[in-house]
PDB file of N, CA and C in Angstrom:
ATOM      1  N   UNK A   1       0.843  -1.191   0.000  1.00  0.00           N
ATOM      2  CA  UNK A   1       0.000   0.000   0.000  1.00  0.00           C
ATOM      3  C   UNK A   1       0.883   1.247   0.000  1.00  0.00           C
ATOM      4  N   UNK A   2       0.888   2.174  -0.561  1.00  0.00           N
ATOM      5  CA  UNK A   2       1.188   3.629  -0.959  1.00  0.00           C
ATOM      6  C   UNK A   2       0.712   4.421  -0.045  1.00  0.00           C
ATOM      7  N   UNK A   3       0.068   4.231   1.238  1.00  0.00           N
ATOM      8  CA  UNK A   3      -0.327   5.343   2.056  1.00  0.00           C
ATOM      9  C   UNK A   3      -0.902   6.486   1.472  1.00  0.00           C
ATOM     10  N   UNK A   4      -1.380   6.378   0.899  1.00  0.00           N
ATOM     11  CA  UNK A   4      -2.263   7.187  -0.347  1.00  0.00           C
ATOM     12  C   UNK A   4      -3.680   7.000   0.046  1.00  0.00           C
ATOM     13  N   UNK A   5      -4.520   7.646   0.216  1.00  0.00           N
ATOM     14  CA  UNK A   5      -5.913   8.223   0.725  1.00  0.00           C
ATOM     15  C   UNK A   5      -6.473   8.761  -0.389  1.00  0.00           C
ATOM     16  N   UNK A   6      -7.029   8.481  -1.299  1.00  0.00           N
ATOM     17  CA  UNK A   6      -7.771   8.922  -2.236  1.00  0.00           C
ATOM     18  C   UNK A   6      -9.193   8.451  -1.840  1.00  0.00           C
ATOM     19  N   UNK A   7      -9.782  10.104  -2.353  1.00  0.00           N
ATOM     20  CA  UNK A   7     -11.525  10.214  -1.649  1.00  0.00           C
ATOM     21  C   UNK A   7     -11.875  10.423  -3.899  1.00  0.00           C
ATOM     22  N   UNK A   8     -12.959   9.800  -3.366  1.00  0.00           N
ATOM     23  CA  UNK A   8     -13.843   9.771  -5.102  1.00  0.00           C
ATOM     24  C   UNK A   8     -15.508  10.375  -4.729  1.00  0.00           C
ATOM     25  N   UNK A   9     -15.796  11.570  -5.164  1.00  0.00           N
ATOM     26  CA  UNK A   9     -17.039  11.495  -5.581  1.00  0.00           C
ATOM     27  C   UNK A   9     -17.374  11.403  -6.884  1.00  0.00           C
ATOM     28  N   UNK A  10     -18.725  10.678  -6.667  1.00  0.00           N
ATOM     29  CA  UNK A  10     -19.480  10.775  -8.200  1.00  0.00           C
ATOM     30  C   UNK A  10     -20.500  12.186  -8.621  1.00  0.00           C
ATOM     31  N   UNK A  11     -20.845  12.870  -9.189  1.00  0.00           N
ATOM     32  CA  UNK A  11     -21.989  13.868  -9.326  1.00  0.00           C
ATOM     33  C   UNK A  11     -22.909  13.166 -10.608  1.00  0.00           C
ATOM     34  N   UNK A  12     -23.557  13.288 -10.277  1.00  0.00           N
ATOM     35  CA  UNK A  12     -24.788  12.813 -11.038  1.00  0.00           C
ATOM     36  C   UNK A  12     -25.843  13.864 -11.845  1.00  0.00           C
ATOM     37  N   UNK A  13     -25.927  14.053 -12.852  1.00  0.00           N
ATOM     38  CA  UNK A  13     -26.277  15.695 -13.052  1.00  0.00           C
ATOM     39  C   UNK A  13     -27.293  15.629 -14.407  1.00  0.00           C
ATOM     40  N   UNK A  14     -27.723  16.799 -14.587  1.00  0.00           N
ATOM     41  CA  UNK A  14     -28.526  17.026 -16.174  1.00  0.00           C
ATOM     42  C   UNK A  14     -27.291  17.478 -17.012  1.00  0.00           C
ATOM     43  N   UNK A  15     -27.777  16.674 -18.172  1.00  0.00           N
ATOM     44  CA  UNK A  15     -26.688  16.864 -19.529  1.00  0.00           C
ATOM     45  C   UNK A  15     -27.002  18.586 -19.842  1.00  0.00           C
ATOM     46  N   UNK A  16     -25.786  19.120 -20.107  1.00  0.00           N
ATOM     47  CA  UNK A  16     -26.102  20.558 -20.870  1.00  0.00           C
ATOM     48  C   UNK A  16     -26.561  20.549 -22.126  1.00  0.00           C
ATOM     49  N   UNK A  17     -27.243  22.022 -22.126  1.00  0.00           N
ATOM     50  CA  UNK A  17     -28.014  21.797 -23.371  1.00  0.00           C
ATOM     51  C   UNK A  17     -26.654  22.677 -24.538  1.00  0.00           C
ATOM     52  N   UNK A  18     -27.363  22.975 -25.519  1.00  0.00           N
ATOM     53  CA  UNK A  18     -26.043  23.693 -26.337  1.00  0.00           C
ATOM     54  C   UNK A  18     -25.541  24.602 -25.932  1.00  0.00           C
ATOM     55  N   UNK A  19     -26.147  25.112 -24.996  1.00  0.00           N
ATOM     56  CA  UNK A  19     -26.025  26.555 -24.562  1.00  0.00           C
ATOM     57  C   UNK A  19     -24.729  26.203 -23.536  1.00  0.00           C
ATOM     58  N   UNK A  20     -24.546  25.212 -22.819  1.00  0.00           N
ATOM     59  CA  UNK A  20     -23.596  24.792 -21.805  1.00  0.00           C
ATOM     60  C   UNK A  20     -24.200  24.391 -20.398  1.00  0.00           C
ATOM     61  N   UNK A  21     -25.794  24.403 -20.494  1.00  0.00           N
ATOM     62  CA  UNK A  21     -25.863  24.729 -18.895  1.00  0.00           C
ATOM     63  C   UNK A  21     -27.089  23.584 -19.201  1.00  0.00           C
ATOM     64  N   UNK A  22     -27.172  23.041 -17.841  1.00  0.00           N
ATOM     65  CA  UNK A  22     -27.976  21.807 -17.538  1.00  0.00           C
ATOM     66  C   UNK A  22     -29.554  22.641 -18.062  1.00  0.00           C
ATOM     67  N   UNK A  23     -30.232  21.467 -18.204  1.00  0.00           N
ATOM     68  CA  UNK A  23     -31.552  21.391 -17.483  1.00  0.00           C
ATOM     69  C   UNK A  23     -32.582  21.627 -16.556  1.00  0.00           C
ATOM     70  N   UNK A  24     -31.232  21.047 -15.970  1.00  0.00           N
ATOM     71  CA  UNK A  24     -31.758  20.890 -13.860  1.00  0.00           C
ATOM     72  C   UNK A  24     -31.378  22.363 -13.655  1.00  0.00           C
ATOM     73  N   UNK A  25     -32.097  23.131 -13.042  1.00  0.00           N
ATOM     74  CA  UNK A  25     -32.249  24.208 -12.302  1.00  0.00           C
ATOM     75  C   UNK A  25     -31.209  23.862 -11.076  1.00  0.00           C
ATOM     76  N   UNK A  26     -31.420  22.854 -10.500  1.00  0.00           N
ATOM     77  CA  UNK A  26     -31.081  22.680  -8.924  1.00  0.00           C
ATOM     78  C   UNK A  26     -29.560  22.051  -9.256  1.00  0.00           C
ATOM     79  N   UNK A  27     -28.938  21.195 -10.681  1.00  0.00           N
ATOM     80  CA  UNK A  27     -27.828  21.049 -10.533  1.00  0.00           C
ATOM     81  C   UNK A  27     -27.089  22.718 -11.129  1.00  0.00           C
ATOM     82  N   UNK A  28     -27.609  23.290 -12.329  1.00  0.00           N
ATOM     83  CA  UNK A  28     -26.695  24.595 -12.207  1.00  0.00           C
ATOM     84  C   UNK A  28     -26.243  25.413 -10.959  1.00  0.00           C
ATOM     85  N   UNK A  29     -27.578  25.236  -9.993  1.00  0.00           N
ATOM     86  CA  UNK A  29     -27.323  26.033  -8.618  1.00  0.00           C
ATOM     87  C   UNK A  29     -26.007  25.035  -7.938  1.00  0.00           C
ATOM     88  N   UNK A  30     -25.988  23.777  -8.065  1.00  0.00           N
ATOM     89  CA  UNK A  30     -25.113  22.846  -7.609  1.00  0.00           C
ATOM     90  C   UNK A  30     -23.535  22.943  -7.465  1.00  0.00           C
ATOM     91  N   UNK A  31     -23.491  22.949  -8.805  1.00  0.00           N
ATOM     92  CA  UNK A  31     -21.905  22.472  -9.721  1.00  0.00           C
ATOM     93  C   UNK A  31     -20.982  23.506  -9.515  1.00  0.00           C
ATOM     94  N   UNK A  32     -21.153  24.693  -9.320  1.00  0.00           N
ATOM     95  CA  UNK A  32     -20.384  25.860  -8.884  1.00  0.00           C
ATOM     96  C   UNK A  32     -20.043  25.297  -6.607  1.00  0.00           C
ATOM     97  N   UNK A  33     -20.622  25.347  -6.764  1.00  0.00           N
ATOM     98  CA  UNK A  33     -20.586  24.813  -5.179  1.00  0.00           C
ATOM     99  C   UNK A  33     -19.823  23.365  -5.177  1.00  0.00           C
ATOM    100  N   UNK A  34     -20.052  22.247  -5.696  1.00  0.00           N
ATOM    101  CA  UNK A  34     -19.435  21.118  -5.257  1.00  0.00           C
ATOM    102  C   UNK A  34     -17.838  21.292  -6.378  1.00  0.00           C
ATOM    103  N   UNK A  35     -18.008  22.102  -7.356  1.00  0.00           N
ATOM    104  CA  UNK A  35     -16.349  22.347  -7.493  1.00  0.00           C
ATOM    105  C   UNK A  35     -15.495  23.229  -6.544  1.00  0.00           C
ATOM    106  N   UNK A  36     -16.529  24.056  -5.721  1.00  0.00           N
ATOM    107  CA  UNK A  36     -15.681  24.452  -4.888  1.00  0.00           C
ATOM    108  C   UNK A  36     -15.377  23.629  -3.310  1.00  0.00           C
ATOM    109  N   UNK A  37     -16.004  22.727  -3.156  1.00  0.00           N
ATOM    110  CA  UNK A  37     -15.991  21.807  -2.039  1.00  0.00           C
ATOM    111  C   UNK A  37     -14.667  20.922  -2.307  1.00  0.00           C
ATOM    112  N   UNK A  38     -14.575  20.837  -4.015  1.00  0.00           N
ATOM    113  CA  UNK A  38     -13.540  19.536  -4.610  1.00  0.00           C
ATOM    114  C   UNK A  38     -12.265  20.177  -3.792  1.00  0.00           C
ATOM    115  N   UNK A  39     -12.059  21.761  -4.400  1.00  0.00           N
ATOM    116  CA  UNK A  39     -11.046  22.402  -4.388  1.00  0.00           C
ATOM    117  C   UNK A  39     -10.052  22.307  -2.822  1.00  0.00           C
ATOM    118  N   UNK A  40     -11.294  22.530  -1.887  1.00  0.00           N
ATOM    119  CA  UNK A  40     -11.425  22.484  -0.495  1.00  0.00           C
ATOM    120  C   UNK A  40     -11.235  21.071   0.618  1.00  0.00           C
ATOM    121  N   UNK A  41     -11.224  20.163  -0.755  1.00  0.00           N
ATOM    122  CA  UNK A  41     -10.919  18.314  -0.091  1.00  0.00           C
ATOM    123  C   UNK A  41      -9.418  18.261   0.087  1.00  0.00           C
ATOM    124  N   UNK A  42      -9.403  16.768   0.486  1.00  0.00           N
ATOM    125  CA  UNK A  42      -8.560  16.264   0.735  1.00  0.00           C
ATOM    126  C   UNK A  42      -7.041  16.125  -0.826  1.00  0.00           C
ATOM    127  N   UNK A  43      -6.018  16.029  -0.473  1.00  0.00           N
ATOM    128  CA  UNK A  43      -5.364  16.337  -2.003  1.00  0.00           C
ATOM    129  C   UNK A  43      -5.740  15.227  -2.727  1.00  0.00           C
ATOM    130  N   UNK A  44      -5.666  14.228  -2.785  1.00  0.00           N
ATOM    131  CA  UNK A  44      -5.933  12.958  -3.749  1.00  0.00           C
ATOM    132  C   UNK A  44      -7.234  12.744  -3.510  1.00  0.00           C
ATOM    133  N   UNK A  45      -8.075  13.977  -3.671  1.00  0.00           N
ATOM    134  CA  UNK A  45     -10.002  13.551  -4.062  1.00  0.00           C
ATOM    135  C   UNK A  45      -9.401  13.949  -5.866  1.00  0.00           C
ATOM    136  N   UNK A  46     -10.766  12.852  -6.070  1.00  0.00           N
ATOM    137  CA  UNK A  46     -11.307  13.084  -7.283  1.00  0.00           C
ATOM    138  C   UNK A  46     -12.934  13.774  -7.298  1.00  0.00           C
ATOM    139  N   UNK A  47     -13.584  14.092  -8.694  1.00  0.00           N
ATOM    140  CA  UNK A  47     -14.808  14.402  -8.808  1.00  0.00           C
ATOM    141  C   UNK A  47     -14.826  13.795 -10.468  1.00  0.00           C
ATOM    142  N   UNK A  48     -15.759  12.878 -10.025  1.00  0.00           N
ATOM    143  CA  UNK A  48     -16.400  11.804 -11.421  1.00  0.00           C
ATOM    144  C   UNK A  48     -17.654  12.569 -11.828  1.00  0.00           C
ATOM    145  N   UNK A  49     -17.789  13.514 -13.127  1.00  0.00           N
ATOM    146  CA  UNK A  49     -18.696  14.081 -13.358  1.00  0.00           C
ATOM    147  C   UNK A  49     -19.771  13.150 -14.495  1.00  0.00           C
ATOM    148  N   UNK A  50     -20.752  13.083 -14.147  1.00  0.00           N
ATOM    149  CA  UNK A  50     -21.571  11.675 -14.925  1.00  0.00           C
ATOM    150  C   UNK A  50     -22.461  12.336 -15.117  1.00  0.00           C
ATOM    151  N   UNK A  51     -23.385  12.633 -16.844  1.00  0.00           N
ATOM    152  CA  UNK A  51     -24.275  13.139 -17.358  1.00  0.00           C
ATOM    153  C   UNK A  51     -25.467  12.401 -17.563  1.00  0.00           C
ATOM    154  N   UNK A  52     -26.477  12.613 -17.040  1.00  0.00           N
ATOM    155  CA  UNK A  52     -27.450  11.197 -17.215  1.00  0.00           C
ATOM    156  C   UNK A  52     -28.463  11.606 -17.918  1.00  0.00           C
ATOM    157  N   UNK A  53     -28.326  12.728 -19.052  1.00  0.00           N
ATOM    158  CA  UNK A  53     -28.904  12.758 -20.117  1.00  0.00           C
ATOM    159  C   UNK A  53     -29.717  14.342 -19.974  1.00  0.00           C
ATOM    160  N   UNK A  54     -30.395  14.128 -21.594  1.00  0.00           N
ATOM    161  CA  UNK A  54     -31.516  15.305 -21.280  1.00  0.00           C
ATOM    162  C   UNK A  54     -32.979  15.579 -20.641  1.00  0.00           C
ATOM    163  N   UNK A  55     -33.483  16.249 -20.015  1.00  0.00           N
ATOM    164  CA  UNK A  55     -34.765  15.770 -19.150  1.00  0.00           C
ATOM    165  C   UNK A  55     -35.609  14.887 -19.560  1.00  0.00           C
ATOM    166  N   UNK A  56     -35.674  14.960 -21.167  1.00  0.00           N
ATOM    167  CA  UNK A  56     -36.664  13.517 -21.027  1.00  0.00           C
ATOM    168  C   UNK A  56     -35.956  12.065 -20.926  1.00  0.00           C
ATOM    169  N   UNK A  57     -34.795  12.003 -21.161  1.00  0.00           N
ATOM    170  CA  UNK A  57     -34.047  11.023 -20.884  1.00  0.00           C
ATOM    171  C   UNK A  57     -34.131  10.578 -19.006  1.00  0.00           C
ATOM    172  N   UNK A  58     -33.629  11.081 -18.771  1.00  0.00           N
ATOM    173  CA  UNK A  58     -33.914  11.569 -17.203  1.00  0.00           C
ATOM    174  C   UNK A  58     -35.101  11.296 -16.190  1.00  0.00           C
ATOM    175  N   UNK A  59     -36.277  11.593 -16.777  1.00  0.00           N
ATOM    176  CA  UNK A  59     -37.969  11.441 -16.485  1.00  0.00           C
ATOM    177  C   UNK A  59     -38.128  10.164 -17.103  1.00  0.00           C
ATOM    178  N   UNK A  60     -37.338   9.123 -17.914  1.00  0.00           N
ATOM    179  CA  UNK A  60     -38.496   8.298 -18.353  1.00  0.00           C
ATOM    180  C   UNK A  60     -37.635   6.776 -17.151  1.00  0.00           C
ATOM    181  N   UNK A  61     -38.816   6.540 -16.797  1.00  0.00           N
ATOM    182  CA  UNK A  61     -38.485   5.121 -15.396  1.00  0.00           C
ATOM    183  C   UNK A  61     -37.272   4.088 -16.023  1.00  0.00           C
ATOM    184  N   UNK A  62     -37.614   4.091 -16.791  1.00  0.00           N
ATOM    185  CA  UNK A  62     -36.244   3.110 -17.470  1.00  0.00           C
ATOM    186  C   UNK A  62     -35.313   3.223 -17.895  1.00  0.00           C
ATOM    187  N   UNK A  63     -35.150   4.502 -17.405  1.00  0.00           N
ATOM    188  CA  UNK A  63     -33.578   5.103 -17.447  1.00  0.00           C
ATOM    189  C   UNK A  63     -32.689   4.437 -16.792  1.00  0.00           C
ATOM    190  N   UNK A  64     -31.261   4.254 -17.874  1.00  0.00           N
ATOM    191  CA  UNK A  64     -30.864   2.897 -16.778  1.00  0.00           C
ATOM    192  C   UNK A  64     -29.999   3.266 -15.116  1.00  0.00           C
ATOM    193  N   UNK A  65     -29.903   4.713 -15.096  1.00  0.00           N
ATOM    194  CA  UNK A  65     -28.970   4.930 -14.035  1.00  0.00           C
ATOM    195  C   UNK A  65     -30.101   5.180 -12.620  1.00  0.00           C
ATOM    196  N   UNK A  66     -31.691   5.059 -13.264  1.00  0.00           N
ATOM    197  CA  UNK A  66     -32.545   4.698 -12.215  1.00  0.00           C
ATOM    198  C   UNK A  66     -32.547   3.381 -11.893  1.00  0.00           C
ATOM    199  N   UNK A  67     -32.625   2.343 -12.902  1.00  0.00           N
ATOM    200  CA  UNK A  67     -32.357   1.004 -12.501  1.00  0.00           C
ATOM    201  C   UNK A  67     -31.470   0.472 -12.204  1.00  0.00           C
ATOM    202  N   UNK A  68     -30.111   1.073 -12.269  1.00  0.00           N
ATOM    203  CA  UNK A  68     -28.859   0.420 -11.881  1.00  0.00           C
ATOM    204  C   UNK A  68     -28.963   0.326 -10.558  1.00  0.00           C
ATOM    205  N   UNK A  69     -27.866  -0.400  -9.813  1.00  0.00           N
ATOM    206  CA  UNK A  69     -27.628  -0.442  -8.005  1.00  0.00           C
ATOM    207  C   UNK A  69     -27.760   0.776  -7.367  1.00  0.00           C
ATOM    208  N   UNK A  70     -27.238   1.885  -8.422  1.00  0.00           N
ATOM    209  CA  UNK A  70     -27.373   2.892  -7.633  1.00  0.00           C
ATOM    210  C   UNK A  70     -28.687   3.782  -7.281  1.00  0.00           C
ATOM    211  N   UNK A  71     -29.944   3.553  -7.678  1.00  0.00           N
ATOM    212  CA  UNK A  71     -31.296   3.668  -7.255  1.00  0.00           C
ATOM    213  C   UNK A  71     -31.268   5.075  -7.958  1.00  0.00           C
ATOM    214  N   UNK A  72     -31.023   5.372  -7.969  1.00  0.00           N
ATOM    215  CA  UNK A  72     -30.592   7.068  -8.473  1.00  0.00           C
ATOM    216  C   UNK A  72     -32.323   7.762  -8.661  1.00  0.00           C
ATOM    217  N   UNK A  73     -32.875   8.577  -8.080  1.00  0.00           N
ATOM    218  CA  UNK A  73     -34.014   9.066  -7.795  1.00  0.00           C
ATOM    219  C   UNK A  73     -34.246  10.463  -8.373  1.00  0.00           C
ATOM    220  N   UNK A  74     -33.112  11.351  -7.826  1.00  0.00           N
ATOM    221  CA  UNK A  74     -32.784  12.861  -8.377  1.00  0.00           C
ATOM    222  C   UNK A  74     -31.465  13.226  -8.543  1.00  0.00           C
ATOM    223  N   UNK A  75     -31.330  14.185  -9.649  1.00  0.00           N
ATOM    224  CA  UNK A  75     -30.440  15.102 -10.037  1.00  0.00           C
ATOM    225  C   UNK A  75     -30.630  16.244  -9.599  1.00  0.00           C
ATOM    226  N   UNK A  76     -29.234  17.215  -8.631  1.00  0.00           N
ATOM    227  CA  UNK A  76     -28.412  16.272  -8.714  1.00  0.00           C
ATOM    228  C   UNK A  76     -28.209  14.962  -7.320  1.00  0.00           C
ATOM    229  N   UNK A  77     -27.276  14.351  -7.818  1.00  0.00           N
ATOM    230  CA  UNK A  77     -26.514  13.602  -6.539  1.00  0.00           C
ATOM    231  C   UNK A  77     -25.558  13.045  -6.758  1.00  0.00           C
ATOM    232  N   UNK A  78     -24.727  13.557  -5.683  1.00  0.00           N
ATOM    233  CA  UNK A  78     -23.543  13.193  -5.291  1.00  0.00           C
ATOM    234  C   UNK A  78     -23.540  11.823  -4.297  1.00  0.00           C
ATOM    235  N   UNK A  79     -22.240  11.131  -4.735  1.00  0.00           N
ATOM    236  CA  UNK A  79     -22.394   9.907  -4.363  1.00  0.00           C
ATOM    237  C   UNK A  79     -20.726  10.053  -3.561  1.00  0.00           C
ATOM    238  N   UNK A  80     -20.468   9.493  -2.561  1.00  0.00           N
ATOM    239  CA  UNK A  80     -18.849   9.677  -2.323  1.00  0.00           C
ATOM    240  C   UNK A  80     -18.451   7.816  -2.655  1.00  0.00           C
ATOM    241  N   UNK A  81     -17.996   7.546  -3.915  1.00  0.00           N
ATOM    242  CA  UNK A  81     -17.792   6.330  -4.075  1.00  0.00           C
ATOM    243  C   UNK A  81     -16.944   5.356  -2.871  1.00  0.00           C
ATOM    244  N   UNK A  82     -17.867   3.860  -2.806  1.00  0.00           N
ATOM    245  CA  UNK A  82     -17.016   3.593  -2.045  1.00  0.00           C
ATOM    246  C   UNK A  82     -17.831   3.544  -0.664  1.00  0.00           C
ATOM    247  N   UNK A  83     -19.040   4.649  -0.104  1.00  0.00           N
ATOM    248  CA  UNK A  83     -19.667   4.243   0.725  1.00  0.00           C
ATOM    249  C   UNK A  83     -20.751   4.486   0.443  1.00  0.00           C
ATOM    250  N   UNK A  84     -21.912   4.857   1.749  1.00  0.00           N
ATOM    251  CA  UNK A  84     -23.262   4.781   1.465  1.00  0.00           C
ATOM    252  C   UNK A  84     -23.311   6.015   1.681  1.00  0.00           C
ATOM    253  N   UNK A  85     -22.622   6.997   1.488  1.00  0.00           N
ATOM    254  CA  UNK A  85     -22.616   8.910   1.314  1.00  0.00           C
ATOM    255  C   UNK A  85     -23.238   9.406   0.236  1.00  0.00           C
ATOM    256  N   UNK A  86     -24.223   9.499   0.315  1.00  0.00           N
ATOM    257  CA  UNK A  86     -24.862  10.516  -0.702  1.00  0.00           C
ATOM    258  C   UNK A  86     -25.672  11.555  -0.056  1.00  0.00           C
ATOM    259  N   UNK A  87     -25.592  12.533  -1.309  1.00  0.00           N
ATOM    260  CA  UNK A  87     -26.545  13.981  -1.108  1.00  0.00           C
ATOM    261  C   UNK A  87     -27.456  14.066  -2.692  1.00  0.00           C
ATOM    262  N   UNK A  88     -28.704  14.842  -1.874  1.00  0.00           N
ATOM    263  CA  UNK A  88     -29.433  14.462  -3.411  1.00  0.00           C
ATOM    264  C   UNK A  88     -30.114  16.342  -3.169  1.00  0.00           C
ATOM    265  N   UNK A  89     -30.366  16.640  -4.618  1.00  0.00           N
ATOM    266  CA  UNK A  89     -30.645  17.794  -4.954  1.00  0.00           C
ATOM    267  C   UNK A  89     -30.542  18.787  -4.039  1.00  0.00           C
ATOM    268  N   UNK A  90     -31.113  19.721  -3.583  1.00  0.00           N
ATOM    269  CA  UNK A  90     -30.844  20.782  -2.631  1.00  0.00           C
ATOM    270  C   UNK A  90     -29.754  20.753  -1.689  1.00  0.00           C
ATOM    271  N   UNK A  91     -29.483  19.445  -1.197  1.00  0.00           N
ATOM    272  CA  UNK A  91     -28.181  19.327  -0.209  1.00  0.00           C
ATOM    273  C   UNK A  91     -27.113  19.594  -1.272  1.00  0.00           C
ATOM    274  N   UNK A  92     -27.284  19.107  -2.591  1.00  0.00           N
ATOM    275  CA  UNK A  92     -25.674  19.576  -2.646  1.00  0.00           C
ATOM    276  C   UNK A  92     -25.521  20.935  -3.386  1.00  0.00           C
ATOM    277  N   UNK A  93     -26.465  21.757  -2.774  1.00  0.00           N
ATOM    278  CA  UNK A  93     -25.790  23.214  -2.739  1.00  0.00           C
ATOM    279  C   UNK A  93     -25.749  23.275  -1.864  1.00  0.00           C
ATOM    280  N   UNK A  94     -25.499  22.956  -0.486  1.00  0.00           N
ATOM    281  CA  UNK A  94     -25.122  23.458   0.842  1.00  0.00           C
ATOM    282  C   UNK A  94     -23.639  23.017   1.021  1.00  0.00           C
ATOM    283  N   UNK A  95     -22.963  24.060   0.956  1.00  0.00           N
ATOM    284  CA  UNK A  95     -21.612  23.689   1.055  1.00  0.00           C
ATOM    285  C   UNK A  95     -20.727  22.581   1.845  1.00  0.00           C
ATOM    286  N   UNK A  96     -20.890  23.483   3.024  1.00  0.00           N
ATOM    287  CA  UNK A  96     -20.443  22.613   4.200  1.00  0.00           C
ATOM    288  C   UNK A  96     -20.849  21.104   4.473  1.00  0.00           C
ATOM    289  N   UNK A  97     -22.422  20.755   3.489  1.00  0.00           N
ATOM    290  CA  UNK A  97     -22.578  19.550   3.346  1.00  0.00           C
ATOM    291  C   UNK A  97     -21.642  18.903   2.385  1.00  0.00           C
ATOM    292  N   UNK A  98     -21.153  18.935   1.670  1.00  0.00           N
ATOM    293  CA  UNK A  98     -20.652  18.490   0.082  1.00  0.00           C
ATOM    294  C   UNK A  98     -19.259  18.352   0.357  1.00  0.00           C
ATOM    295  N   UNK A  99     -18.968  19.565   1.367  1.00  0.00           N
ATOM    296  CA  UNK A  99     -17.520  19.448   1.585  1.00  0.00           C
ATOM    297  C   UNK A  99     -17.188  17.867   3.021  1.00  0.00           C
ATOM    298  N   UNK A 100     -18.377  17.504   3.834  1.00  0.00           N
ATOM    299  CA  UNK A 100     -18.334  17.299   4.694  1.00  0.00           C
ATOM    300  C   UNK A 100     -18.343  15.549   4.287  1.00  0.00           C
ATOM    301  N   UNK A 101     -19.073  14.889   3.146  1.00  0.00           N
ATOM    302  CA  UNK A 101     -19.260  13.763   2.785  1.00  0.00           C
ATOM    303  C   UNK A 101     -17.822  13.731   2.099  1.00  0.00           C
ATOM    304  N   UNK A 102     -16.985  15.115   1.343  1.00  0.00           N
ATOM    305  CA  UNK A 102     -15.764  14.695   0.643  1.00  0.00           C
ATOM    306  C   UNK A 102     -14.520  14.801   1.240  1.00  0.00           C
ATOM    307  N   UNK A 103     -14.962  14.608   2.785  1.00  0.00           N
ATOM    308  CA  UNK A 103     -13.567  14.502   3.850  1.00  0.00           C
ATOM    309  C   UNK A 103     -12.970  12.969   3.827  1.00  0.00           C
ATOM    310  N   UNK A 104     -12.056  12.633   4.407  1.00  0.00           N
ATOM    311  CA  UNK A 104     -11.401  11.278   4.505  1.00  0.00           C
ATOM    312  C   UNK A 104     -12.068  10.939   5.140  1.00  0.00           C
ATOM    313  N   UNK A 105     -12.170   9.325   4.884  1.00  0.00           N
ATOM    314  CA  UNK A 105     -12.989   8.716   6.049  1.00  0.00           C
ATOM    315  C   UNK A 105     -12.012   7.932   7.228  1.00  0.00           C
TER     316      UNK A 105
END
């Protein structure tokens, strides 16, 4: 082992439209905030940014990142890979939350 501590979140988000900017209302309010939480982690965090499409992609039940293990309900959410840490829409604009799931464990 390398004594190396690497923290991983996932973000889970609305695809941008051409314009550059999501869909989701609540992830644009988001993504400015949990890049600044990244900035604010531990040195060997990552941030896995994952697009799970355009709203109707998103809204229809058989979307597969609703059916996958990860239950995935709303965008956005942050997942801290690795445990059962997640934040889902409104929490992850609260800073101190976002920063607080992307501490070492």
């Amino acid at each position: 082992s390398s004594g190396i501590n690497a923290e991983y979140g996932a973000l889970f988000t609305g695809s941008p439209n051409k314009n550059g900017n999501s869909w989701c209302p609540d992830c644009v309010t988001a993504d400015p905030i949990v890049n600044k939480a990244i900035q604010n982690a531990p040195e060997c965090s990552c941030l896995i940014t994952v697009f799970v499409g355009d709203r109707a992609a998103w809204k229809d039940r058989n979307n597969n990142f609703r059916k996958s293990d990860l239950q995935l309900t709303s965008v956005p959410t942050l997942i801290k890979v690795g445990t059962e840490k997640r934040l889902e829409e409104g929490q992850c604009s609260n800073l101190s939350l976002v920063e607080m799931i992307m501490e070492e464990d």
